[in-house]
Protein backbone atom coordinates (compact mmCIF):
# COMPACT_ATOMS: atom_id res chain seq x y z
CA UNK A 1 0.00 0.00 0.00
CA UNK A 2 1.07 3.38 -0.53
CA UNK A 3 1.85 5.60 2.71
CA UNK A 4 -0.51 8.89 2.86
CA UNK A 5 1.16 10.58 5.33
CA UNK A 6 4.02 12.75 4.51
CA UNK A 7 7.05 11.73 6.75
CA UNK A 8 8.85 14.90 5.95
CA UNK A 9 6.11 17.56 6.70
CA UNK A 10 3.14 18.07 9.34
CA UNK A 11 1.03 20.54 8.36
CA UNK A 12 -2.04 21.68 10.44
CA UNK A 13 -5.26 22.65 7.87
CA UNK A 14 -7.88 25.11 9.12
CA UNK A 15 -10.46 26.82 6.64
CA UNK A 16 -8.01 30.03 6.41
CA UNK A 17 -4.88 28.90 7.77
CA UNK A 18 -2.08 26.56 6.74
CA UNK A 19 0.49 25.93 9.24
CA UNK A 20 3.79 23.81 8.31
CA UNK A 21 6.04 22.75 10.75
CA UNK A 22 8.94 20.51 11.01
CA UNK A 23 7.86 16.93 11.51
CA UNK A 24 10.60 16.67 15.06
CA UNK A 25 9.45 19.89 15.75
CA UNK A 26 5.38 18.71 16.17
CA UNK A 27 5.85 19.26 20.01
CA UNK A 28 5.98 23.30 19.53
CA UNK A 29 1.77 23.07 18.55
CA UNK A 30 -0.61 22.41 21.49
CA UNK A 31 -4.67 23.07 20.89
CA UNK A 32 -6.61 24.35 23.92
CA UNK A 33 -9.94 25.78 25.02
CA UNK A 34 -9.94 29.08 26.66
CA UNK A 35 -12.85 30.67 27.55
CA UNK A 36 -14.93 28.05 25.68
CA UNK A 37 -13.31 29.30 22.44
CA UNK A 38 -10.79 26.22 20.53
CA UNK A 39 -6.72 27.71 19.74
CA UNK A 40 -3.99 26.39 18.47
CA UNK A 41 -0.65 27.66 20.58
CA UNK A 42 2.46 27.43 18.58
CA UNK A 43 5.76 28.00 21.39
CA UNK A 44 7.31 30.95 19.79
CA UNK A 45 10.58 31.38 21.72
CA UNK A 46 12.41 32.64 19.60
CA UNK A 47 13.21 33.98 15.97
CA UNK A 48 9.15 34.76 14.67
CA UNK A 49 9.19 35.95 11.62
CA UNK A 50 5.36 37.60 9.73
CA UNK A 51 5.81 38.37 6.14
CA UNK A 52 9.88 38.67 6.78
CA UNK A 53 10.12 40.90 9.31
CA UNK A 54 11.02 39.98 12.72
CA UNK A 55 8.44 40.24 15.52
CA UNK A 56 9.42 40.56 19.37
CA UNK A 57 6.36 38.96 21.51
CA UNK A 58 6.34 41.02 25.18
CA UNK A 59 4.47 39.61 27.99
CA UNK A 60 1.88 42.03 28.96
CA UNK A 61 2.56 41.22 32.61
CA UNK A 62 6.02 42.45 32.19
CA UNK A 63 5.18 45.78 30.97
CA UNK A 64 6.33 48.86 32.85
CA UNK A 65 2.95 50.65 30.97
């Protein structure tokens, strides 16, 4: 039989959003329920990029503001 699944990719599929992520690195997605609404949480520790430029994610708790 053939084999369906990709070995080299893991891709998550939502209506509007592709998300492609290393197959070792499938332990940086997580889905919860907050609030009663469903996410997906990708760990972004370092080096996020959106459309090429590079974003720097604060903690709001952190804030001197």
């Amino acid at each position: 039989p053939v084999n369906i699944v990709e070995p080299k990719q893991f891709s998550v599929k939502l209506p509007d959003v592709v998300i492609k992520i290393a197959p070792e690195r499938a332990d940086l997605i997580e889905t919860r329920v907050i609030d009663g609404r469903k996410y997906l949480l990708i760990l972004a520790e370092e080096g996020v990029e959106v459309n090429g430029v590079t974003i720097a994610i604060t903690d709001p708790e952190e804030s001197p503001f």
